[in-house]
N, C-alpha and C. Protein backbone atom coordinates (compact mmCIF):
# COMPACT_ATOMS: atom_id res chain seq x y z
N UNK A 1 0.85 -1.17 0.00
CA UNK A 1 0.00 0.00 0.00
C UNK A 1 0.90 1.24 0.00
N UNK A 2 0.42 2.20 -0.64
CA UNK A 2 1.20 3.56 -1.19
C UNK A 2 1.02 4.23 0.24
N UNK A 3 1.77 5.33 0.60
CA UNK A 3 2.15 5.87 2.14
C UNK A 3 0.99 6.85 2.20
N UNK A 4 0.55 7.23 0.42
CA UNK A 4 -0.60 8.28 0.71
C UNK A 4 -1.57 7.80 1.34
N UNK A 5 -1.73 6.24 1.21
CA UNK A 5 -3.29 5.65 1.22
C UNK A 5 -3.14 5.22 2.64
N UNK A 6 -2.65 4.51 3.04
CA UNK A 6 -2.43 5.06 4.39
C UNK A 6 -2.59 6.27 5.06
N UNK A 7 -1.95 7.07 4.88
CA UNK A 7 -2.03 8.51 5.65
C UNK A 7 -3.80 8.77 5.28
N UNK A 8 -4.13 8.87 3.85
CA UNK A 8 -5.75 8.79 4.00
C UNK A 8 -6.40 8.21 4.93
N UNK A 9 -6.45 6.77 4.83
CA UNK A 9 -7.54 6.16 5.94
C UNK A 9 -7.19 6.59 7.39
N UNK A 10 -5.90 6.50 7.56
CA UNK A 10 -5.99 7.26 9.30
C UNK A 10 -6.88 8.59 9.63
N UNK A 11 -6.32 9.30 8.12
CA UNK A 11 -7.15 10.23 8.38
C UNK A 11 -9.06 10.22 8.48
N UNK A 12 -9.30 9.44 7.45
CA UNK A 12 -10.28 8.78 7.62
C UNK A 12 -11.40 8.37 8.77
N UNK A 13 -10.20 7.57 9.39
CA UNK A 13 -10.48 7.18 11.04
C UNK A 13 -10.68 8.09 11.98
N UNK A 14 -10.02 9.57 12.09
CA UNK A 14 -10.33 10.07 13.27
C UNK A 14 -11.23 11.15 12.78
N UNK A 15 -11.66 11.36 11.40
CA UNK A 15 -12.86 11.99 10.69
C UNK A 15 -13.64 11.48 11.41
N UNK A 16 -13.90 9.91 10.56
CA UNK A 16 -15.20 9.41 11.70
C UNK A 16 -15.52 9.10 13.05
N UNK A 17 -14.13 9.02 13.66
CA UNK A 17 -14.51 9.12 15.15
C UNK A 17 -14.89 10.77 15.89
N UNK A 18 -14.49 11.63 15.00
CA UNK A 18 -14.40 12.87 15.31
C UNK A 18 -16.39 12.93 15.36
N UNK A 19 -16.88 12.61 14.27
CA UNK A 19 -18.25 12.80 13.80
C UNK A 19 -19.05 11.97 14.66
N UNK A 20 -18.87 10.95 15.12
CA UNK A 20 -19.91 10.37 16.32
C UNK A 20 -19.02 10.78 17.58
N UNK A 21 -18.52 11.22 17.86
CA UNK A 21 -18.14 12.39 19.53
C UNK A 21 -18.96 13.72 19.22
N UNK A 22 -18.88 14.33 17.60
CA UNK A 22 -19.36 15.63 17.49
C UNK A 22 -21.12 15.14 17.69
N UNK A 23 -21.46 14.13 17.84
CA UNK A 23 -22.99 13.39 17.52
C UNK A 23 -23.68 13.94 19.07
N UNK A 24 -22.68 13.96 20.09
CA UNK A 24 -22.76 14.28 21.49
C UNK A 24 -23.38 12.88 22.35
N UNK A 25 -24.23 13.51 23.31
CA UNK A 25 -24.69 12.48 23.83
C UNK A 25 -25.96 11.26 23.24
N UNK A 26 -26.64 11.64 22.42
CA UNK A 26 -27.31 10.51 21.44
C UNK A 26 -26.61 9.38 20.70
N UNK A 27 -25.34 9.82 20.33
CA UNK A 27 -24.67 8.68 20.05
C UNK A 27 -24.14 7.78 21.23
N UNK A 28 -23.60 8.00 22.14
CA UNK A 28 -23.17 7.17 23.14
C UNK A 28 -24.67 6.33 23.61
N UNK A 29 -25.60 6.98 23.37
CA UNK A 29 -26.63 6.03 23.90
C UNK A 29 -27.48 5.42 23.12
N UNK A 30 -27.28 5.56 21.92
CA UNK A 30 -27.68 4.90 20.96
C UNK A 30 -26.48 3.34 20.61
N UNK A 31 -25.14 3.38 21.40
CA UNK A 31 -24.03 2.44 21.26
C UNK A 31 -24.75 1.49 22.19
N UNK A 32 -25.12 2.50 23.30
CA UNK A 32 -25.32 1.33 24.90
C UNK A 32 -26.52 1.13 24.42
N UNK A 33 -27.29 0.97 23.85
CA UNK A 33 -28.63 0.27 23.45
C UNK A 33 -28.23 -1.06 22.95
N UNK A 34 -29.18 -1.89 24.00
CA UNK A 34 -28.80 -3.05 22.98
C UNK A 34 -29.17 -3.56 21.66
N UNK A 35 -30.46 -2.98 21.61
CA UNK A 35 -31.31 -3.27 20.36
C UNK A 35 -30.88 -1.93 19.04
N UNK A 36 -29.77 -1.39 19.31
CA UNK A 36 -28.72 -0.36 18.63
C UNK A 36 -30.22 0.58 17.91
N UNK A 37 -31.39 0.88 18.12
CA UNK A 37 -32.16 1.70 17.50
C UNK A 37 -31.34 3.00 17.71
N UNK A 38 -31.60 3.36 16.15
CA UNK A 38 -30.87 4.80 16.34
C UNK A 38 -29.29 4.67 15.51
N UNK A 39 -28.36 3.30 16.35
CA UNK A 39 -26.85 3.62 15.76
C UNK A 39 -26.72 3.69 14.45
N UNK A 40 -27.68 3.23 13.77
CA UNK A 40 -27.05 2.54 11.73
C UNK A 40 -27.54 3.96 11.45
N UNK A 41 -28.20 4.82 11.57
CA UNK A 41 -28.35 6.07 10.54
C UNK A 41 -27.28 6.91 11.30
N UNK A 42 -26.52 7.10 12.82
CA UNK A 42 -26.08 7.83 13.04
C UNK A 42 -24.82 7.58 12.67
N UNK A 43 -24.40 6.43 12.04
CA UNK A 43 -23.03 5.59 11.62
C UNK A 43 -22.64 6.08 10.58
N UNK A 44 -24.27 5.63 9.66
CA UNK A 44 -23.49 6.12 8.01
C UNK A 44 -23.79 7.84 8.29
N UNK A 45 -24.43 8.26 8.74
CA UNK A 45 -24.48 10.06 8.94
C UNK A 45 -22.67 10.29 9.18
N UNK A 46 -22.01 9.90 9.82
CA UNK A 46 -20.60 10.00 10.86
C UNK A 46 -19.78 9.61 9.13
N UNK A 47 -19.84 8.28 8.47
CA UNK A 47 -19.18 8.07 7.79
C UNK A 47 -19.47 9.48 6.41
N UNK A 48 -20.80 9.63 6.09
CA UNK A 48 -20.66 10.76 4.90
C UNK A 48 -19.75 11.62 5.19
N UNK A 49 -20.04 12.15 6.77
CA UNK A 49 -19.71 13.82 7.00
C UNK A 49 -18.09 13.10 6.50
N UNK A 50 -17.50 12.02 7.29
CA UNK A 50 -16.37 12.36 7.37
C UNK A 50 -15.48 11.42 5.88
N UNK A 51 -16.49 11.28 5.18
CA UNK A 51 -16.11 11.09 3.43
C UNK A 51 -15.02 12.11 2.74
N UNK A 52 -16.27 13.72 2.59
CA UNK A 52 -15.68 14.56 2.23
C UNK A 52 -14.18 14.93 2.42
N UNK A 53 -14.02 15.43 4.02
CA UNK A 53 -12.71 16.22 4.18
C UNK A 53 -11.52 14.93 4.07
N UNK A 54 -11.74 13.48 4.01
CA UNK A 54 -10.52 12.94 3.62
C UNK A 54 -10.53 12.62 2.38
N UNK A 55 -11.99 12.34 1.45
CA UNK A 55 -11.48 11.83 0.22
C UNK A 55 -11.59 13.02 -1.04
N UNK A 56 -11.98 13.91 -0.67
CA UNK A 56 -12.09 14.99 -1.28
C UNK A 56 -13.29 15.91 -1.16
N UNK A 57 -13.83 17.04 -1.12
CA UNK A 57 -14.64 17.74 -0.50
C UNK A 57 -15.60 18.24 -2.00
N UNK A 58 -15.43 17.68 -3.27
CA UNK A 58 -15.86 18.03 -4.36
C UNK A 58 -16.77 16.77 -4.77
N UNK A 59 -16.24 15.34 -4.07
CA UNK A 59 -17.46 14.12 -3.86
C UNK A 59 -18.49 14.31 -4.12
N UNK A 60 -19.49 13.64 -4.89
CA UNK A 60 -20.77 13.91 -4.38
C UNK A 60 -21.11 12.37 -3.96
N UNK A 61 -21.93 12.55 -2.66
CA UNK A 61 -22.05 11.22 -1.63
C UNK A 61 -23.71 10.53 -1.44
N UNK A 62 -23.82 9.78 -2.01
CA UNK A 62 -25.07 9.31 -1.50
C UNK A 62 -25.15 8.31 -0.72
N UNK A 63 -26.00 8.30 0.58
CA UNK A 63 -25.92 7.57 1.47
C UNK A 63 -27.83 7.28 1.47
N UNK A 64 -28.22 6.28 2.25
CA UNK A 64 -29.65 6.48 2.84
C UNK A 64 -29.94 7.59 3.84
N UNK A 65 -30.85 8.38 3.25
CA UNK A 65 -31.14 9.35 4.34
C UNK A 65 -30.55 10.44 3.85
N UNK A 66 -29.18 10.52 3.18
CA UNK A 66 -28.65 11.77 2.48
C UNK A 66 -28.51 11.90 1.09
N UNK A 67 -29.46 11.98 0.55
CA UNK A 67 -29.23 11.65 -0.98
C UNK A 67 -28.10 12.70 -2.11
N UNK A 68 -27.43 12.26 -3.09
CA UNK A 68 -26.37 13.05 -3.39
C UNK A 68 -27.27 14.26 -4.39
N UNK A 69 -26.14 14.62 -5.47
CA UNK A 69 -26.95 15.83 -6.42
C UNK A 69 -28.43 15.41 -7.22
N UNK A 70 -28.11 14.29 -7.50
CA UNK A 70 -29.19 13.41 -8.50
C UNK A 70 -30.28 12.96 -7.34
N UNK A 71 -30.46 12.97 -6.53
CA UNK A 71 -31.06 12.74 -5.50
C UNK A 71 -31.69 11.34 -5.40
N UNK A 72 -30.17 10.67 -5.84
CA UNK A 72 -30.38 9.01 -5.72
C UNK A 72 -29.63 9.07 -4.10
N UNK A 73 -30.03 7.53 -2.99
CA UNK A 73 -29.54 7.24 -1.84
C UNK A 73 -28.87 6.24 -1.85
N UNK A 74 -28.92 4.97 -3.01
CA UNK A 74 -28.05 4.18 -2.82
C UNK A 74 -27.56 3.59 -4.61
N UNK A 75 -26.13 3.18 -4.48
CA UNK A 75 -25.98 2.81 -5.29
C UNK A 75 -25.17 1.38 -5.38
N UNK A 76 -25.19 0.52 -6.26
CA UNK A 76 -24.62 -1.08 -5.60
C UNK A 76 -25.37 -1.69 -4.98
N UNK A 77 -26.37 -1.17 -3.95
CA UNK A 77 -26.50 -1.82 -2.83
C UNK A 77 -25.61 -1.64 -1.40
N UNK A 78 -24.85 -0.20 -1.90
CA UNK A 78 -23.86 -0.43 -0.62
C UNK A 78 -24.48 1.10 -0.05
N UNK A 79 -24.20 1.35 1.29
CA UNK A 79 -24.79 2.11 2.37
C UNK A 79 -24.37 3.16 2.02
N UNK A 80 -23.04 3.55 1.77
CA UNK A 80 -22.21 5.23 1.38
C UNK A 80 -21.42 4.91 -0.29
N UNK A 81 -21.68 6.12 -1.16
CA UNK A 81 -21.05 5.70 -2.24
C UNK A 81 -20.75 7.24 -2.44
N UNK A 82 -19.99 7.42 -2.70
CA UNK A 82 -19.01 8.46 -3.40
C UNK A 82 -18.01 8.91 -4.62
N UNK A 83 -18.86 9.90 -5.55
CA UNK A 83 -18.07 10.03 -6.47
C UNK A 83 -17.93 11.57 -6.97
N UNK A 84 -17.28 11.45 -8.13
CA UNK A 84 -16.97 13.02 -8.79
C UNK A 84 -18.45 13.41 -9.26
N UNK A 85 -18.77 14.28 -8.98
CA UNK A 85 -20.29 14.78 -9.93
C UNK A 85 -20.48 14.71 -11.19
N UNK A 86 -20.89 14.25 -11.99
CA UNK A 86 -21.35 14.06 -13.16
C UNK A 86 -20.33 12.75 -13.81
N UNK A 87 -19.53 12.30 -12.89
CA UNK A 87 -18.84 11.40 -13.70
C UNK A 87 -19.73 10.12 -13.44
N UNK A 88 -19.22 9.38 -14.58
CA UNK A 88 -20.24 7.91 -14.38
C UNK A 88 -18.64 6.59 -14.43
N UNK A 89 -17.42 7.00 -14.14
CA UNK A 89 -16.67 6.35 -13.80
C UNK A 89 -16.87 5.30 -12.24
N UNK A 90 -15.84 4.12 -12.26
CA UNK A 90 -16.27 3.47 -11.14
C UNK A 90 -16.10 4.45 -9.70
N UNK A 91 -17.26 3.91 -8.84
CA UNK A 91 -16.88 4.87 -7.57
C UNK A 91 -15.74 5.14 -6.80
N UNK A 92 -15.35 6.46 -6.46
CA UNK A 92 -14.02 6.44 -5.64
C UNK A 92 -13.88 6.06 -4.29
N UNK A 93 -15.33 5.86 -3.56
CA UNK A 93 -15.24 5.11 -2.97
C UNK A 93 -16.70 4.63 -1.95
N UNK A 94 -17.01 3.23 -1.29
CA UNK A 94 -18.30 2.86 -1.03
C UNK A 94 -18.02 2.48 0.65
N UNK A 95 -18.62 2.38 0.79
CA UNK A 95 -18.50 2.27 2.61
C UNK A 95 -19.68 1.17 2.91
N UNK A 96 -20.10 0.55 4.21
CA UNK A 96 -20.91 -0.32 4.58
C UNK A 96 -20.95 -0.88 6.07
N UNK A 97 -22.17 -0.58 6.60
CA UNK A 97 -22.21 -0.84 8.13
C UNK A 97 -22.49 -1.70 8.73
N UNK A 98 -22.38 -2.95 9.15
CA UNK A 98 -22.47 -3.98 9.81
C UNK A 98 -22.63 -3.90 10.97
N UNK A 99 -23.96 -3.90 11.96
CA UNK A 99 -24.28 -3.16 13.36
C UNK A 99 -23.97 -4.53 14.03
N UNK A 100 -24.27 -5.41 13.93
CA UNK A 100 -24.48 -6.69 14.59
C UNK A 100 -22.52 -8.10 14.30
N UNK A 101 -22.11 -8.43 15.47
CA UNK A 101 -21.66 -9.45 14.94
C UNK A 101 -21.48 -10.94 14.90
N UNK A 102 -22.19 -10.85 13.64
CA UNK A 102 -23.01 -11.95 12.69
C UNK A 102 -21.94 -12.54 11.36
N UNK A 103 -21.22 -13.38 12.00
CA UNK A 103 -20.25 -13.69 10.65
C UNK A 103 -20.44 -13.72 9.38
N UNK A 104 -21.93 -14.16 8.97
CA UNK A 104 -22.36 -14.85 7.42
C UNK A 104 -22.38 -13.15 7.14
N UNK A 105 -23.19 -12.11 8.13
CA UNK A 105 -23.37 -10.64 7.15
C UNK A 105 -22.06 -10.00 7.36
N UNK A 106 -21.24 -10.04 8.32
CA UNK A 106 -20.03 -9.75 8.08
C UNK A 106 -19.66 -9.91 6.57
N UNK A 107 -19.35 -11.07 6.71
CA UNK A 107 -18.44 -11.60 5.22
C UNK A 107 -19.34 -10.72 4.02
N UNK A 108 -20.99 -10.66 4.48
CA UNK A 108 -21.82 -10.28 3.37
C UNK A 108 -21.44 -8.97 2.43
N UNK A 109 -20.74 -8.16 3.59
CA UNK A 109 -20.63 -6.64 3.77
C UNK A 109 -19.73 -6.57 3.07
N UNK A 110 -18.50 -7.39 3.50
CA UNK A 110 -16.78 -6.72 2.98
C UNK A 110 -17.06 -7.71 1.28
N UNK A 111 -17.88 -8.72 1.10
CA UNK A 111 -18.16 -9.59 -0.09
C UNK A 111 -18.53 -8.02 -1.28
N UNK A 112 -19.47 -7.26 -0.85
CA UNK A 112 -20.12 -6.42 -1.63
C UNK A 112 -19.15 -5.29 -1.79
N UNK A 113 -18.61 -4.64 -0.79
CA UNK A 113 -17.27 -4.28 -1.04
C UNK A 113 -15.56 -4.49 -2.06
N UNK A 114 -15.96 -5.42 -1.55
CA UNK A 114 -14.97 -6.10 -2.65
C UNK A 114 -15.39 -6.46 -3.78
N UNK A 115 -16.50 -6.34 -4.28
CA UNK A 115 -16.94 -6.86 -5.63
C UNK A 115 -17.26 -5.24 -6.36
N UNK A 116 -16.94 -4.26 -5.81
CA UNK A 116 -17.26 -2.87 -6.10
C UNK A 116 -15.93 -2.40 -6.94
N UNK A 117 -15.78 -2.40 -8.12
CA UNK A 117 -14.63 -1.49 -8.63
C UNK A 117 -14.58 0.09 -8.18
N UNK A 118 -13.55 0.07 -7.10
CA UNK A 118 -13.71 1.41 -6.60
C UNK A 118 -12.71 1.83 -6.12
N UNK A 119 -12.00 3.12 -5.64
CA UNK A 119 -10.51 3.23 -4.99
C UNK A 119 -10.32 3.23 -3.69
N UNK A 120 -11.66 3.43 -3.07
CA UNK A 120 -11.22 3.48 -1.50
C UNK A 120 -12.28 2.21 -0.98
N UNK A 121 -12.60 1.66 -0.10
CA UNK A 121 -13.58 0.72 0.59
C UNK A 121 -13.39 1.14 1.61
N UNK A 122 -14.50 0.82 2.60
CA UNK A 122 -14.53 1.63 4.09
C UNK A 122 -15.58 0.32 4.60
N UNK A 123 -15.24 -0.49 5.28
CA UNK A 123 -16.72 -1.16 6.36
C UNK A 123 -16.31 -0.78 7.91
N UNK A 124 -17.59 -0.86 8.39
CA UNK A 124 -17.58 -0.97 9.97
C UNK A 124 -18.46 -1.91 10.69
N UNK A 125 -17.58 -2.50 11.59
CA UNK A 125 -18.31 -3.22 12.23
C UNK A 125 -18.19 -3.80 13.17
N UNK A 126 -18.54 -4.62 14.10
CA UNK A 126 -18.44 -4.85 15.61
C UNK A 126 -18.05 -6.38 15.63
N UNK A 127 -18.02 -6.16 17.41
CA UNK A 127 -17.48 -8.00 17.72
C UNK A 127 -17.66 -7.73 19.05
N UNK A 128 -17.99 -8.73 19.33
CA UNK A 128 -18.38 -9.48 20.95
C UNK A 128 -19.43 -10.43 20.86
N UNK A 129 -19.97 -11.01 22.40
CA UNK A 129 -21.02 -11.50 22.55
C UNK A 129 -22.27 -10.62 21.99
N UNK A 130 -23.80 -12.08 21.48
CA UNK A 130 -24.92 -11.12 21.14
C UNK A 130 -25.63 -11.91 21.37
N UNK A 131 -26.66 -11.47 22.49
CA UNK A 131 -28.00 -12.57 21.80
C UNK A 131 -28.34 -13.03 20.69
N UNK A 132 -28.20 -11.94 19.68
CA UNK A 132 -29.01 -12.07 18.40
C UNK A 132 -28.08 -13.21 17.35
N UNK A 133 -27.61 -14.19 17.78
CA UNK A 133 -26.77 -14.99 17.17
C UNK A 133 -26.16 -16.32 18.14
N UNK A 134 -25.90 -17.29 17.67
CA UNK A 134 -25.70 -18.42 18.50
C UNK A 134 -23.94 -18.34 18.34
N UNK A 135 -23.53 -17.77 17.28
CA UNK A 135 -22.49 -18.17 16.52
C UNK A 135 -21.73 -16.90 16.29
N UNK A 136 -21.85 -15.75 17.38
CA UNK A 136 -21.26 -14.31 17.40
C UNK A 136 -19.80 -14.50 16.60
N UNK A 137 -19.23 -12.82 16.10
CA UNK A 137 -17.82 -12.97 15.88
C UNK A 137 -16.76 -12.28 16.99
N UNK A 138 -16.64 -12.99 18.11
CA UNK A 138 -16.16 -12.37 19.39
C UNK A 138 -14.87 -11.86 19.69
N UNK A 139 -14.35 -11.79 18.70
CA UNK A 139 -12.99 -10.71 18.90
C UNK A 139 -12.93 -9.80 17.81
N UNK A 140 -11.73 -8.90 17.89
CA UNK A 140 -11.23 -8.57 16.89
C UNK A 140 -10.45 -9.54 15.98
N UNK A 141 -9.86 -10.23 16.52
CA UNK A 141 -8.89 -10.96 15.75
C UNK A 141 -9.82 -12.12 14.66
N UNK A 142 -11.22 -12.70 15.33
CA UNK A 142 -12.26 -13.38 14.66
C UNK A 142 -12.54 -12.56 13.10
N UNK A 143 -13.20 -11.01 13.53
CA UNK A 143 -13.77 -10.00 12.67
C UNK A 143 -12.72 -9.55 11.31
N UNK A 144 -11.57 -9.81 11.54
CA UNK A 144 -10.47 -9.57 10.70
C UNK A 144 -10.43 -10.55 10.10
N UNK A 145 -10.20 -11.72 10.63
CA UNK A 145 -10.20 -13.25 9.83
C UNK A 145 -11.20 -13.13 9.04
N UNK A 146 -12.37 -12.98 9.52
CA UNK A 146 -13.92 -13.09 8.21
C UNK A 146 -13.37 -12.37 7.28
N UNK A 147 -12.88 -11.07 7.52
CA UNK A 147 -12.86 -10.09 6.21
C UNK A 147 -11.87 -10.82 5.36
N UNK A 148 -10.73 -10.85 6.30
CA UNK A 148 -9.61 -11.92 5.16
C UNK A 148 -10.29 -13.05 4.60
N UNK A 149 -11.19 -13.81 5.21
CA UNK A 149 -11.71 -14.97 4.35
C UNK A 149 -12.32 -14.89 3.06
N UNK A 150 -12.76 -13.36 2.87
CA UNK A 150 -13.65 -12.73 1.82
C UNK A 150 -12.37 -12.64 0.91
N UNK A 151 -11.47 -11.56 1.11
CA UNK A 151 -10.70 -11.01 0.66
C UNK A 151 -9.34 -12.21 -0.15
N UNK A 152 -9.40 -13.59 0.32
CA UNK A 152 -8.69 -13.89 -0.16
C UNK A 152 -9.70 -15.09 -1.11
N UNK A 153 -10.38 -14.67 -1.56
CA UNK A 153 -11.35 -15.81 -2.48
C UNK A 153 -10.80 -15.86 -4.01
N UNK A 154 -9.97 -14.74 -4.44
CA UNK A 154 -9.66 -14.62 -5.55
C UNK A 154 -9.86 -14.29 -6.46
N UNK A 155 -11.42 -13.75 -5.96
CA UNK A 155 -12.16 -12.83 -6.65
C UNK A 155 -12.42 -11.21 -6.22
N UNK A 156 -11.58 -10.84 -4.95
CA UNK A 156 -12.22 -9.93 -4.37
C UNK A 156 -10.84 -8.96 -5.04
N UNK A 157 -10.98 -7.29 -4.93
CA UNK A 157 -10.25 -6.58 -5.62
C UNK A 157 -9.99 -5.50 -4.75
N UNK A 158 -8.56 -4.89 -4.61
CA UNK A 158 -8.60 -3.82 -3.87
C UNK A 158 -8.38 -4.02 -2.48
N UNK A 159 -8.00 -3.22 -1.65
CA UNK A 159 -8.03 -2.74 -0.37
C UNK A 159 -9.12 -2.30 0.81
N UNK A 160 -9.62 -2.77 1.57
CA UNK A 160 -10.63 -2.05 2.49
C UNK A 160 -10.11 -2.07 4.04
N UNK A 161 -10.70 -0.78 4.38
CA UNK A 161 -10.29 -0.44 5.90
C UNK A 161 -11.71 -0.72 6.52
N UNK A 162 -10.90 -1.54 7.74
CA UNK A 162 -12.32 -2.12 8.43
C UNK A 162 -11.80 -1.24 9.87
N UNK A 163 -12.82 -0.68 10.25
CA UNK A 163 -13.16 -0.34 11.62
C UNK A 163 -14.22 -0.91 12.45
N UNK A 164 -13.70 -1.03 13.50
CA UNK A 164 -14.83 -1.61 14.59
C UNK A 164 -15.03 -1.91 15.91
N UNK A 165 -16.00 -1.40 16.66
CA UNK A 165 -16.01 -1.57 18.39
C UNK A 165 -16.49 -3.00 19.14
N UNK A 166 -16.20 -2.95 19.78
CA UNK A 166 -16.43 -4.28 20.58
C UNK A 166 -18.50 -3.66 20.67
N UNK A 167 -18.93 -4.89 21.11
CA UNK A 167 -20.38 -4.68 21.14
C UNK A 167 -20.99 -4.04 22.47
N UNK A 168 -20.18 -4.65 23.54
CA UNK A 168 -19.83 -4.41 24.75
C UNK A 168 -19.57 -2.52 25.25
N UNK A 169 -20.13 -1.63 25.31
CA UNK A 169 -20.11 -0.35 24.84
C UNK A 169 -18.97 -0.09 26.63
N UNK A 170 -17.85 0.78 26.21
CA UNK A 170 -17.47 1.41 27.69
C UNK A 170 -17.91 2.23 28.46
N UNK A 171 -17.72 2.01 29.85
CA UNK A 171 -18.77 2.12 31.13
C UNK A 171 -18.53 4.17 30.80
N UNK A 172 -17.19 4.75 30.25
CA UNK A 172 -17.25 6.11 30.46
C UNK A 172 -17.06 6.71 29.43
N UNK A 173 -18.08 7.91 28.97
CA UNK A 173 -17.96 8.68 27.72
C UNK A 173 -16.96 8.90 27.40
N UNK A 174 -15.92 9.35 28.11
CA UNK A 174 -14.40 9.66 28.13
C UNK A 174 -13.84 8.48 27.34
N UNK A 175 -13.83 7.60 27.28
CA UNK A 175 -13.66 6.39 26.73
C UNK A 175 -13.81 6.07 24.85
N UNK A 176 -14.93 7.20 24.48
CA UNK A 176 -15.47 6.76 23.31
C UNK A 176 -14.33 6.95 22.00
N UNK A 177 -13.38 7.93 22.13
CA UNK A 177 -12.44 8.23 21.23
C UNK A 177 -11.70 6.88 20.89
N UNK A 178 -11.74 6.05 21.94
CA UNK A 178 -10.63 4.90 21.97
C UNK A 178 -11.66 3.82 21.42
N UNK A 179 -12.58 3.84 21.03
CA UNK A 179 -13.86 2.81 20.69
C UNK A 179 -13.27 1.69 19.82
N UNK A 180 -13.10 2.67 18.35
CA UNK A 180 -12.83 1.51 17.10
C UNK A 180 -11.23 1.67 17.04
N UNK A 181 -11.42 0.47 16.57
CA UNK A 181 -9.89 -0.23 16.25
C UNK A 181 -10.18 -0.66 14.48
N UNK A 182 -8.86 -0.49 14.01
CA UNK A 182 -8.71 -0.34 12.47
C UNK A 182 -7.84 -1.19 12.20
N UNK A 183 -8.08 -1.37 10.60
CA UNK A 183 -6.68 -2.36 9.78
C UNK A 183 -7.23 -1.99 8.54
N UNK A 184 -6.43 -2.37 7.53
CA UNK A 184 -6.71 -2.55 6.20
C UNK A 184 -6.06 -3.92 5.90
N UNK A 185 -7.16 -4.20 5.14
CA UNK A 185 -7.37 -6.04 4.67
C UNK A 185 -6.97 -5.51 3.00
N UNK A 186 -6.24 -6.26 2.79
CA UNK A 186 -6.10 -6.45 1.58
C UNK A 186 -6.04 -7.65 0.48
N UNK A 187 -6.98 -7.58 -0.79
CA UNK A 187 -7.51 -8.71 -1.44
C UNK A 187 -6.38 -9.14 -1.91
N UNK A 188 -6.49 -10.56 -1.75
CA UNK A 188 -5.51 -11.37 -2.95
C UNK A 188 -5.81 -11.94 -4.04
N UNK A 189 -7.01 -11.20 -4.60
CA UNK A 189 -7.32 -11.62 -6.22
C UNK A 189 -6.81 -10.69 -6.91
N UNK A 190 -7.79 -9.93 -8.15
CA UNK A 190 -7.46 -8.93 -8.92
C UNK A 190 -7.40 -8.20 -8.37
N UNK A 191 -6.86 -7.04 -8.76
CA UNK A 191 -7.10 -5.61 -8.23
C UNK A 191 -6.95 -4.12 -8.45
């Protein structure tokens, strides 16, 4: 990976952590919910804002809920998509939120990602224990493996930065800056 693209996604990273701290107190309690009502629109809201100032501020971004110039909300099928205005080139870059961790939609997420001809990829997503699953992805080190399992099929293309918090929300607001933890997975097919 080139030193720019790096230095991007970090930057990237504290965009969007910057944007759910700037969210105030609705986001922290929309994390400690267990039934997360509320987190998935305030996620991809956090990921648009913080699209612009790292991948370029001339983007035009359609997300659900924020529709771009054409006043389409999704494109692919993926949650955030971003491109030059009027160009109909592949996207520069698509993002995707994974609230729950659920290995099969894990893989589902970074699968659709990776099948996106695009320059940047962005998913987020969690790990710990869940009711909502018999078969949780309970670490980080689990949540990384899925993505690599995608990523090395031989079909998948490109680079994606995965961010993601434990499910388990920390006991003090003070705490929230330190939430997600990052990597970039990179495909071993085409690319």
């Amino acid at each position: 990976m080139r030193l720019t693209e790096s230095k991007r996604y970090t930057a990237f990273v504290k965009e969007f952590q910057y944007a759910l701290v700037a969210a105030g107190p609705p986001a922290w309690a929309y994390y400690r919910d267990p039934a997360r009502r509320g987190w998935g629109a305030l996620v991809t809201r956090a990921l648009v804002q913080a699209t612009r100032p790292t991948f370029g501020e001339g983007l035009d971004v359609a997300a659900l809920g924020s529709p771009d110039l054409g006043g389409r909300e999704e494109y692919f099928g993926v949650e955030v998509c971003g491109n030059h205005p009027g160009s109909w080139e592949p996207p520069f870059v698509v993002m995707e939120h994974e609230p729950w961790p659920w290995g099969d939609r894990v893989k589902y997420a970074a699968w659709k990602l990776f099948s996106v001809d695009a320059s940047y990829r962005v998913m987020v997503g969690c790990y710990g224990e869940s009711r909502k699953t018999t078969e949780p992805i309970r670490s980080w080190d689990a949540l990384v493996g899925a993505v690599i399992e995608v990523a090395g099929s031989g079909r998948a293309r490109g680079d994606l930065l995965l961010l993601a918090a434990p499910v388990a929300a920390p006991q003090e607001v003070d705490e929230w800056s330190q939430l997600f933890r990052s990597t970039v997975v990179r495909a071993s097919g085409r690319g």
